[in-house]
PDB file of N, CA and C in Angstrom:
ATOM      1  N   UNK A   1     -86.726 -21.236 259.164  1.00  0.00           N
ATOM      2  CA  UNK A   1     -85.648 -21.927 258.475  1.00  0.00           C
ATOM      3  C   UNK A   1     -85.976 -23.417 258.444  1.00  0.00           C
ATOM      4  N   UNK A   2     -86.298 -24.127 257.033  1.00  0.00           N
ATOM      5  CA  UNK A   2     -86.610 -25.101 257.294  1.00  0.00           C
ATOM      6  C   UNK A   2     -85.062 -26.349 257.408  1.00  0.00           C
ATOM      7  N   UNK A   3     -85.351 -27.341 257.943  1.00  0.00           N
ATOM      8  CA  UNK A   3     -84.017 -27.982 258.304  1.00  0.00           C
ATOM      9  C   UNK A   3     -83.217 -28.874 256.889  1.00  0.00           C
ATOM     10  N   UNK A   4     -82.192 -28.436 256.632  1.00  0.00           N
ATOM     11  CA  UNK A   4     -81.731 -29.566 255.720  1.00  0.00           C
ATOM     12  C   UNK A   4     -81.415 -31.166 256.442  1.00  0.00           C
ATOM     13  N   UNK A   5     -82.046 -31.713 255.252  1.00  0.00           N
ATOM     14  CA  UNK A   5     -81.341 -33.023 255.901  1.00  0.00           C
ATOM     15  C   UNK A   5     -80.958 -33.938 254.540  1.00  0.00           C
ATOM     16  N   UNK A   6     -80.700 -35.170 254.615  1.00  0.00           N
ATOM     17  CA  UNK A   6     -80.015 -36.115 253.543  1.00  0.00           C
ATOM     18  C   UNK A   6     -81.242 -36.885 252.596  1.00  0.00           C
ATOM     19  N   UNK A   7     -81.345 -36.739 251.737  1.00  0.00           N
ATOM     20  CA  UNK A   7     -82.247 -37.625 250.894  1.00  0.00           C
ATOM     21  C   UNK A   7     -81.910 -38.245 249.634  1.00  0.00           C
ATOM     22  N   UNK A   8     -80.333 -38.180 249.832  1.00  0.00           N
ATOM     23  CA  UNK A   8     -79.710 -39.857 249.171  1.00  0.00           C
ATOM     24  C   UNK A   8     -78.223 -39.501 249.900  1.00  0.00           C
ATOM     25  N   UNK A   9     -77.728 -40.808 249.135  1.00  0.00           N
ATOM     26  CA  UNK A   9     -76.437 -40.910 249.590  1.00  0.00           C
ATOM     27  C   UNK A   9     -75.325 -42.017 248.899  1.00  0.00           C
ATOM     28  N   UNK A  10     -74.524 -42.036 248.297  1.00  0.00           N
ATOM     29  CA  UNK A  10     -73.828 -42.677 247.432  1.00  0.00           C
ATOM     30  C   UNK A  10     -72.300 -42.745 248.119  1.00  0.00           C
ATOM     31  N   UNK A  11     -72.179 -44.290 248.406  1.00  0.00           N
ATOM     32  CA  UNK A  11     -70.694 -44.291 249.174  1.00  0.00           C
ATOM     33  C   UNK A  11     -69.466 -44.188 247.701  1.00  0.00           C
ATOM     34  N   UNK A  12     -68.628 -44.145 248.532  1.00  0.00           N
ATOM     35  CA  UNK A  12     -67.024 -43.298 247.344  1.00  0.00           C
ATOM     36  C   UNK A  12     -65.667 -44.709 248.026  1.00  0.00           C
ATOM     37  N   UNK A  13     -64.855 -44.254 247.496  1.00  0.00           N
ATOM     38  CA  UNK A  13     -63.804 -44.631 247.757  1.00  0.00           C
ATOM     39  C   UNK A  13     -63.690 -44.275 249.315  1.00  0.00           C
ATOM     40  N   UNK A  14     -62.817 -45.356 250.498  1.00  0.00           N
ATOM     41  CA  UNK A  14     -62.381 -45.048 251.432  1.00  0.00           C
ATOM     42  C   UNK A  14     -64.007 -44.709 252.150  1.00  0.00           C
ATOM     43  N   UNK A  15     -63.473 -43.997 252.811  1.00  0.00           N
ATOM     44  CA  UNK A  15     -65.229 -43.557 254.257  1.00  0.00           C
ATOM     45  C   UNK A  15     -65.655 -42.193 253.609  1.00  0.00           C
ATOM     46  N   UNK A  16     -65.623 -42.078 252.232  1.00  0.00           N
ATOM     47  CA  UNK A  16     -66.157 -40.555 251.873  1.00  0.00           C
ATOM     48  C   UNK A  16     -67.610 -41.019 251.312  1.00  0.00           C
ATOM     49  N   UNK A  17     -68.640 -40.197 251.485  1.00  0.00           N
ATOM     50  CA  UNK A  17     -69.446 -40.730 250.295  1.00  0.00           C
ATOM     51  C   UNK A  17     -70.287 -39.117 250.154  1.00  0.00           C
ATOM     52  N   UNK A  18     -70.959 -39.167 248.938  1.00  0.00           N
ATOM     53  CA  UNK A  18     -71.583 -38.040 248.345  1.00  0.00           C
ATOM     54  C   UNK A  18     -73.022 -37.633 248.648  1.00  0.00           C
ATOM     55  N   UNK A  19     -73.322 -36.857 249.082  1.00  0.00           N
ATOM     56  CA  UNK A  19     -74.921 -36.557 250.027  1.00  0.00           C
ATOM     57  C   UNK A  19     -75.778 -35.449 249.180  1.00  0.00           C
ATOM     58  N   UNK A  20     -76.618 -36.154 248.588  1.00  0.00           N
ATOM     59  CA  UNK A  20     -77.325 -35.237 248.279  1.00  0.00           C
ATOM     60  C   UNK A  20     -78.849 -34.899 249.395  1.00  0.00           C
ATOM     61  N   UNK A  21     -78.861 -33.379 249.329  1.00  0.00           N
ATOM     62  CA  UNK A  21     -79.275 -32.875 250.317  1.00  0.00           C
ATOM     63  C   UNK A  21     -80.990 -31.994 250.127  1.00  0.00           C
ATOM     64  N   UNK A  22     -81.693 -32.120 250.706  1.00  0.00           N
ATOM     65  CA  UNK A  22     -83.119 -32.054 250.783  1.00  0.00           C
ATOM     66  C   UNK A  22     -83.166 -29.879 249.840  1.00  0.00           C
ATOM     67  N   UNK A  23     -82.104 -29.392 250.294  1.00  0.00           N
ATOM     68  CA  UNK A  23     -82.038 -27.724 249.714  1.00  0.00           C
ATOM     69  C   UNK A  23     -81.782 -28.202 247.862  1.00  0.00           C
ATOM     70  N   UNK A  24     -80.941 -29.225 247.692  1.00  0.00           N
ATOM     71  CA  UNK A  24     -80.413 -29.474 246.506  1.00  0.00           C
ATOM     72  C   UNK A  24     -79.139 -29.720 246.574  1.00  0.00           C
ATOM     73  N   UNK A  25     -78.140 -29.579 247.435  1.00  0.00           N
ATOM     74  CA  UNK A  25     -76.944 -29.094 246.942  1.00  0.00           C
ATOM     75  C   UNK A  25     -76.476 -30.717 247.272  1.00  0.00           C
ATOM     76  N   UNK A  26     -74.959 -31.031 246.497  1.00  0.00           N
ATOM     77  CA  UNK A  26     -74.465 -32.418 246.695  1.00  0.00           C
ATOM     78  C   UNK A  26     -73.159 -31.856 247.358  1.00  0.00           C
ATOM     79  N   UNK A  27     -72.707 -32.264 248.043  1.00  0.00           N
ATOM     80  CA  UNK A  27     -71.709 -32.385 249.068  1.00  0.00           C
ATOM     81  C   UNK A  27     -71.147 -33.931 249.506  1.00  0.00           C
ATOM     82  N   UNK A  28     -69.659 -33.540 249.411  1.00  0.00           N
ATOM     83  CA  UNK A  28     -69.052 -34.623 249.715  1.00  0.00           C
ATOM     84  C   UNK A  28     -68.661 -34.744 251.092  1.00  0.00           C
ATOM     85  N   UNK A  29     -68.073 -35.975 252.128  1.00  0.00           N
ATOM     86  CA  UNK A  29     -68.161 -35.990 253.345  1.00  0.00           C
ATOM     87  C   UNK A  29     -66.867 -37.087 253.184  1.00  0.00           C
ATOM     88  N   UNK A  30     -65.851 -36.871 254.057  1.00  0.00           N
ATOM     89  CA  UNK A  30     -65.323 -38.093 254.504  1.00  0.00           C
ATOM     90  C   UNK A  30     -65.940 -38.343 256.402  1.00  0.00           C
ATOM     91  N   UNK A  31     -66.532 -39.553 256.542  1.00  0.00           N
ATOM     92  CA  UNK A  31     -67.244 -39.723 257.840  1.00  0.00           C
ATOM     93  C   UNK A  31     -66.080 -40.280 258.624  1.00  0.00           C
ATOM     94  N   UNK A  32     -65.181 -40.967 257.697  1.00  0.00           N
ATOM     95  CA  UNK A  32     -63.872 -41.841 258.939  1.00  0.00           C
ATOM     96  C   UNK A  32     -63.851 -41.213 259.979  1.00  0.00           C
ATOM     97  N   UNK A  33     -63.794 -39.975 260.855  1.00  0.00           N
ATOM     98  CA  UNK A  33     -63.482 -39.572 261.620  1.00  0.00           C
ATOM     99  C   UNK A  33     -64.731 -39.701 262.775  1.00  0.00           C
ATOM    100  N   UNK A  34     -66.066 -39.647 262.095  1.00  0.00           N
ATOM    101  CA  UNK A  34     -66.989 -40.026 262.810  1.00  0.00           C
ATOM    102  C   UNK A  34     -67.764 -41.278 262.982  1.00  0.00           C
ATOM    103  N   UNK A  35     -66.994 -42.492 262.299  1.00  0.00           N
ATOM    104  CA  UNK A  35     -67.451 -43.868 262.607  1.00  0.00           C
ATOM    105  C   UNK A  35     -66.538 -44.316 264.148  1.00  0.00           C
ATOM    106  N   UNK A  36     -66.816 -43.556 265.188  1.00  0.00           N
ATOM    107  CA  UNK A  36     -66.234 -44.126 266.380  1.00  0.00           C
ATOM    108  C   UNK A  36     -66.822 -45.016 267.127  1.00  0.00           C
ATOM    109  N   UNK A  37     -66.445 -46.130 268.006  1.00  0.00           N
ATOM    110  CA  UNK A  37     -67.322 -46.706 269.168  1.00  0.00           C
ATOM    111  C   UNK A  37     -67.523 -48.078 268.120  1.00  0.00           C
ATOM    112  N   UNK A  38     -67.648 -48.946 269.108  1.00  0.00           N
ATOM    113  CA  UNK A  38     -67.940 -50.288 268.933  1.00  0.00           C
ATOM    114  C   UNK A  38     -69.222 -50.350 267.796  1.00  0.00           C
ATOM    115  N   UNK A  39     -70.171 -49.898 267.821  1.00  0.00           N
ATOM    116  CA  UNK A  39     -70.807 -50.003 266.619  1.00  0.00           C
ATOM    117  C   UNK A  39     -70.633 -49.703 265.424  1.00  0.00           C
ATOM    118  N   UNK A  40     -69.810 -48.769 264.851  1.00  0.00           N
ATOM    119  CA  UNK A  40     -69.326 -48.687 264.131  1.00  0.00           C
ATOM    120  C   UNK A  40     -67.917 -49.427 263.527  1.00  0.00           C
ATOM    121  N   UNK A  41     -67.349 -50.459 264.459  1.00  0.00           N
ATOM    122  CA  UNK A  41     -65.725 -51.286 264.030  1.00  0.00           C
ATOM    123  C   UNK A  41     -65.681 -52.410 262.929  1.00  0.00           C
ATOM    124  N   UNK A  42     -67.106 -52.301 262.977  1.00  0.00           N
ATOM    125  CA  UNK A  42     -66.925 -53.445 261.370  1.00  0.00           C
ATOM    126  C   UNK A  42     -67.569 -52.567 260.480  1.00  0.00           C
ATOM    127  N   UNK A  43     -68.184 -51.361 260.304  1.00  0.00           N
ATOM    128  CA  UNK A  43     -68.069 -50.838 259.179  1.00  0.00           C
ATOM    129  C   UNK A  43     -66.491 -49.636 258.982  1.00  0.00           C
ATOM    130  N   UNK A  44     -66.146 -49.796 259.877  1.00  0.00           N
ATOM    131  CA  UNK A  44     -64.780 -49.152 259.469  1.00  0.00           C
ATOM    132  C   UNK A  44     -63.995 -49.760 259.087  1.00  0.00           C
ATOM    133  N   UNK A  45     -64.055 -51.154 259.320  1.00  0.00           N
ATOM    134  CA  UNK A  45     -62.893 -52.216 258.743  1.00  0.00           C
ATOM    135  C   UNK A  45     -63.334 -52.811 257.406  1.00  0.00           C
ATOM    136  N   UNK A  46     -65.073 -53.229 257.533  1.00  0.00           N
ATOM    137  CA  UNK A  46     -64.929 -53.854 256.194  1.00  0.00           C
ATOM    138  C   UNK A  46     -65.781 -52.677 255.016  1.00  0.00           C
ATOM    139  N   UNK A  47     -65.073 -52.757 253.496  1.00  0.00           N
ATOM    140  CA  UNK A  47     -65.942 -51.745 253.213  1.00  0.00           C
ATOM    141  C   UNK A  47     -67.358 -52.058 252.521  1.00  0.00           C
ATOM    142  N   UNK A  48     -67.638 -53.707 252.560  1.00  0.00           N
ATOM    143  CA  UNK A  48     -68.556 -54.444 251.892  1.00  0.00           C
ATOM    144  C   UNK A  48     -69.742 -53.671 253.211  1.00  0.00           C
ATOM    145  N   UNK A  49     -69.403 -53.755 254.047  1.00  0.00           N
ATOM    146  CA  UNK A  49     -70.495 -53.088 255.511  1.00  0.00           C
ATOM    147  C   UNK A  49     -70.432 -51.460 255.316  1.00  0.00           C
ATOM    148  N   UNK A  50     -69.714 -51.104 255.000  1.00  0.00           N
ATOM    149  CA  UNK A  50     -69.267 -49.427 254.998  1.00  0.00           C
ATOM    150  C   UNK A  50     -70.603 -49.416 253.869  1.00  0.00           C
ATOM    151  N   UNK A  51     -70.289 -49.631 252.701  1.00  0.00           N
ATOM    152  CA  UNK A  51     -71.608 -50.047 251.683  1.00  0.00           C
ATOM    153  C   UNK A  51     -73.082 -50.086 251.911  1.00  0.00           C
ATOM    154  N   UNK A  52     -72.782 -50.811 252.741  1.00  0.00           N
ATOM    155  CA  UNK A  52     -74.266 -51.038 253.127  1.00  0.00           C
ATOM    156  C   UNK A  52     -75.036 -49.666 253.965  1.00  0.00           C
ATOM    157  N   UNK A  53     -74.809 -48.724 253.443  1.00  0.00           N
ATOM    158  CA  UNK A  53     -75.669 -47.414 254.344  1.00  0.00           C
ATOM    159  C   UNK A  53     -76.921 -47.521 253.348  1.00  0.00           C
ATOM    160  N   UNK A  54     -77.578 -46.834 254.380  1.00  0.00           N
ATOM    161  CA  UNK A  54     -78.901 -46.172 253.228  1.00  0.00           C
ATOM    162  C   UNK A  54     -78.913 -44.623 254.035  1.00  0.00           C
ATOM    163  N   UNK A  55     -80.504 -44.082 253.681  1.00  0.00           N
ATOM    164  CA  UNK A  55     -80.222 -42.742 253.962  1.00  0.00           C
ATOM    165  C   UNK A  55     -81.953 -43.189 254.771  1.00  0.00           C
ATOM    166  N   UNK A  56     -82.061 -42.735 256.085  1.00  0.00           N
ATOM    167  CA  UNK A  56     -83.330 -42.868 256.714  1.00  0.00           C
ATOM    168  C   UNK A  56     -83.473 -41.761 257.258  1.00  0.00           C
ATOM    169  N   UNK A  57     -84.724 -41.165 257.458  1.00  0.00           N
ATOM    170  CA  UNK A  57     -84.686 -40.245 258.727  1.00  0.00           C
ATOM    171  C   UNK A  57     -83.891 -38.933 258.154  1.00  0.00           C
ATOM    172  N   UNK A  58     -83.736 -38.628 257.329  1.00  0.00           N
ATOM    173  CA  UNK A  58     -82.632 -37.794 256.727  1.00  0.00           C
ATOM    174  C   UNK A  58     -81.540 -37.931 257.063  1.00  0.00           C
ATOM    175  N   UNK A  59     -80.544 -38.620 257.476  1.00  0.00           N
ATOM    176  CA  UNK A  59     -79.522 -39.352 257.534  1.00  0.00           C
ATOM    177  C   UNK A  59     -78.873 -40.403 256.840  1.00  0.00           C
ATOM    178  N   UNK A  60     -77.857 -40.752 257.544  1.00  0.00           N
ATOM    179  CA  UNK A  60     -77.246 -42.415 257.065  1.00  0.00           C
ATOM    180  C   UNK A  60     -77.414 -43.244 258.027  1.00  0.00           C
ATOM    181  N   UNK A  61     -77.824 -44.338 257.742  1.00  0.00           N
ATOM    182  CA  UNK A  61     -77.898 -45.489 259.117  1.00  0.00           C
ATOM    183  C   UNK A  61     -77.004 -46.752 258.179  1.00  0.00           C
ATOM    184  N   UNK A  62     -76.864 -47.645 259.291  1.00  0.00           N
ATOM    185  CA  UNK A  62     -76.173 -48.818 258.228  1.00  0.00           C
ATOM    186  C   UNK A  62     -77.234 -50.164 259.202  1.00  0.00           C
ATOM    187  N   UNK A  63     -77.616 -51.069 258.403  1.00  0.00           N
ATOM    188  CA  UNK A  63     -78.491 -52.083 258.771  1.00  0.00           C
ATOM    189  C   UNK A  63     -77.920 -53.303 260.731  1.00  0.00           C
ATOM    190  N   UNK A  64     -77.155 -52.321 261.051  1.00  0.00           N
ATOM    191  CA  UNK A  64     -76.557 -52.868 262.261  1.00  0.00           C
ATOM    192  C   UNK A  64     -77.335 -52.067 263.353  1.00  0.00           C
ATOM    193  N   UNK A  65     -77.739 -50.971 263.049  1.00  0.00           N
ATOM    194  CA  UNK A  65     -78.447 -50.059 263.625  1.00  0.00           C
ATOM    195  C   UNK A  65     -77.046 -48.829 264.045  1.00  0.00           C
ATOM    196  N   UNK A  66     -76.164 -48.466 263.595  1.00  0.00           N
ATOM    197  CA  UNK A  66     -75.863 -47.431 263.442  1.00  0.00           C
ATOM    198  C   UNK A  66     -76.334 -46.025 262.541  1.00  0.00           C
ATOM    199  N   UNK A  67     -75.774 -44.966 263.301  1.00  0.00           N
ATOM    200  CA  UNK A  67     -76.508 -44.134 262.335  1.00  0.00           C
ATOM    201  C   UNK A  67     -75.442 -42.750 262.578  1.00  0.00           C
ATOM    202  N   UNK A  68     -75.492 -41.825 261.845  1.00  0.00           N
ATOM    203  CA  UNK A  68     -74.931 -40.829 262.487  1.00  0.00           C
ATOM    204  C   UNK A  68     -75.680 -39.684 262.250  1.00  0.00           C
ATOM    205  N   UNK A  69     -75.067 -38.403 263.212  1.00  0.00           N
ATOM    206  CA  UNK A  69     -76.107 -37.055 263.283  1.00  0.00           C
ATOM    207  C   UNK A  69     -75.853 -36.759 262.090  1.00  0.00           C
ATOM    208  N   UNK A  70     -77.411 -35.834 261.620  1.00  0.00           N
ATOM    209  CA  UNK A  70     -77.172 -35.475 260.386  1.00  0.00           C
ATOM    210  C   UNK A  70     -77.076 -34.040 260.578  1.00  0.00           C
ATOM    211  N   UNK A  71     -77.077 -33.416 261.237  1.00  0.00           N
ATOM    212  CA  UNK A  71     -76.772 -32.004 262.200  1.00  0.00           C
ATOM    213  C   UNK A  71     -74.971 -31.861 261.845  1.00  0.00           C
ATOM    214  N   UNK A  72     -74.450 -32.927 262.534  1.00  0.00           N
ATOM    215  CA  UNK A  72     -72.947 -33.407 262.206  1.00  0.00           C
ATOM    216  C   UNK A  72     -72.502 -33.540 260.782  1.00  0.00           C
ATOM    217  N   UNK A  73     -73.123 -34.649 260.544  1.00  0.00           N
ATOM    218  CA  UNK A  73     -73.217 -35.389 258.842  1.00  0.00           C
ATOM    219  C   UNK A  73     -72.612 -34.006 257.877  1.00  0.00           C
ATOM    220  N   UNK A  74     -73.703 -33.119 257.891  1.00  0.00           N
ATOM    221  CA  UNK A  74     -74.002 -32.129 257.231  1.00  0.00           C
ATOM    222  C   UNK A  74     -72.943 -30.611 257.385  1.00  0.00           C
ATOM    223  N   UNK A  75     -73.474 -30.637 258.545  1.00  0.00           N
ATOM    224  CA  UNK A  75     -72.556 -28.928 258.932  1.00  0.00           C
ATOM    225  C   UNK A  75     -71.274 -29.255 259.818  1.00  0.00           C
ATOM    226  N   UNK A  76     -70.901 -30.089 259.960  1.00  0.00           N
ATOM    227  CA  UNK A  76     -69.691 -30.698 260.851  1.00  0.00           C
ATOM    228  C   UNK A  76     -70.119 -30.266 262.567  1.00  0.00           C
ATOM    229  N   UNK A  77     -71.873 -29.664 262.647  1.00  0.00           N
ATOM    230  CA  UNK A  77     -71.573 -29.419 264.361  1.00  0.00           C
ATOM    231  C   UNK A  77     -73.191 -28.851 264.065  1.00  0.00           C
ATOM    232  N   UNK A  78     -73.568 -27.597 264.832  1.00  0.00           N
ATOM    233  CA  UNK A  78     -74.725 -27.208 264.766  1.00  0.00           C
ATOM    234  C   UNK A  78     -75.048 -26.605 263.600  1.00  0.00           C
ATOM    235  N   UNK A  79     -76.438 -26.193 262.372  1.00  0.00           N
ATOM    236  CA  UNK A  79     -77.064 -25.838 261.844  1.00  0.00           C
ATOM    237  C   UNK A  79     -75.976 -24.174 261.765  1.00  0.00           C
ATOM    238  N   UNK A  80     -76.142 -23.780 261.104  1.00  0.00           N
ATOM    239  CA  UNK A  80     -75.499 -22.312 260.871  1.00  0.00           C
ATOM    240  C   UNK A  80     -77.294 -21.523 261.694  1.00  0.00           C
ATOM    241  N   UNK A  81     -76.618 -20.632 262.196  1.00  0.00           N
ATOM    242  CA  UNK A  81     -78.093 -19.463 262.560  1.00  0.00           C
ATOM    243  C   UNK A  81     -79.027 -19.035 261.839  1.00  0.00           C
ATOM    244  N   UNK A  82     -80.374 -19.130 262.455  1.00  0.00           N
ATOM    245  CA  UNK A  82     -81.032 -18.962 261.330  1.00  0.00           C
ATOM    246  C   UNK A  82     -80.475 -16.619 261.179  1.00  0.00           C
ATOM    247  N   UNK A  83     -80.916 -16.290 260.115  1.00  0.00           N
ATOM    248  CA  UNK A  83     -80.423 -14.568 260.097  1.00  0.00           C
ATOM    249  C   UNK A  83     -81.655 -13.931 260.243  1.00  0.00           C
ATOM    250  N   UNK A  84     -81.495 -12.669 260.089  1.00  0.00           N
ATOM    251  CA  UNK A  84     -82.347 -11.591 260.214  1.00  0.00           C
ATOM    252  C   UNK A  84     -83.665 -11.952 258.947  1.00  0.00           C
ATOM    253  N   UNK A  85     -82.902 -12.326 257.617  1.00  0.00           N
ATOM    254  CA  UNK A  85     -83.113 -12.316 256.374  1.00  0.00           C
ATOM    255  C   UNK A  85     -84.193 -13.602 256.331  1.00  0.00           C
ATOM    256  N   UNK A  86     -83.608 -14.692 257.077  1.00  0.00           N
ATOM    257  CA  UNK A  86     -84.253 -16.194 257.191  1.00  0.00           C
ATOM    258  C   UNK A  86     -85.561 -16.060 257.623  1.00  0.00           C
ATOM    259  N   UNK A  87     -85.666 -15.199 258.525  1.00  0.00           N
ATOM    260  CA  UNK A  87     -87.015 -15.465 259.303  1.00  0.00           C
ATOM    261  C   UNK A  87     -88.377 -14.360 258.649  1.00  0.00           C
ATOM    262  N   UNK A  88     -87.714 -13.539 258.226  1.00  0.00           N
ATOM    263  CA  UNK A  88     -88.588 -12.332 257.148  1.00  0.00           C
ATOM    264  C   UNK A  88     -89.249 -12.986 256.744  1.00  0.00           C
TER     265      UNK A  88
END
């Protein structure tokens, strides 16, 4: 099973932004819930910084050196299993 990860990313209104994803598929995300902790308090407040993501590493990072899982990002937690079918 090879791993999805992020290879763009386009911020939206509010903390949502649109991920397009290494399989193909585009998926939307609101992250507000996962910009926690002091590194993240000025991109939750301002959205000129919220903006400023790029997509590295197959992820999002923002130039402060935040970043978040893209394990998370993506599937809200771990990878779904790989199946019987996957590994054939």
């Amino acid at each position: 099973m090879k791993l999805v990860r992020v290879c763009a990313a386009r911020p939206m209104d509010g903390h949502r932004v649109q991920l397009t994803l290494t399989d193909g598929r585009v998926i939307e995300r609101d992250v507000g819930p996962m910009l926690t902790g002091p590194i993240f308090s000025e991109i939750r407040s301002n959205p000129v910084r919220f903006r400023e993501m790029r997509v590295e590493g197959g992820t999002l990072v923002w130039p402060n050196g935040a970043d978040l899982c893209p394990d998370v990002l993506i599937w809200g937690g771990l990878p779904p299993a790989e199946t019987a079918s996957d590994a054939a």
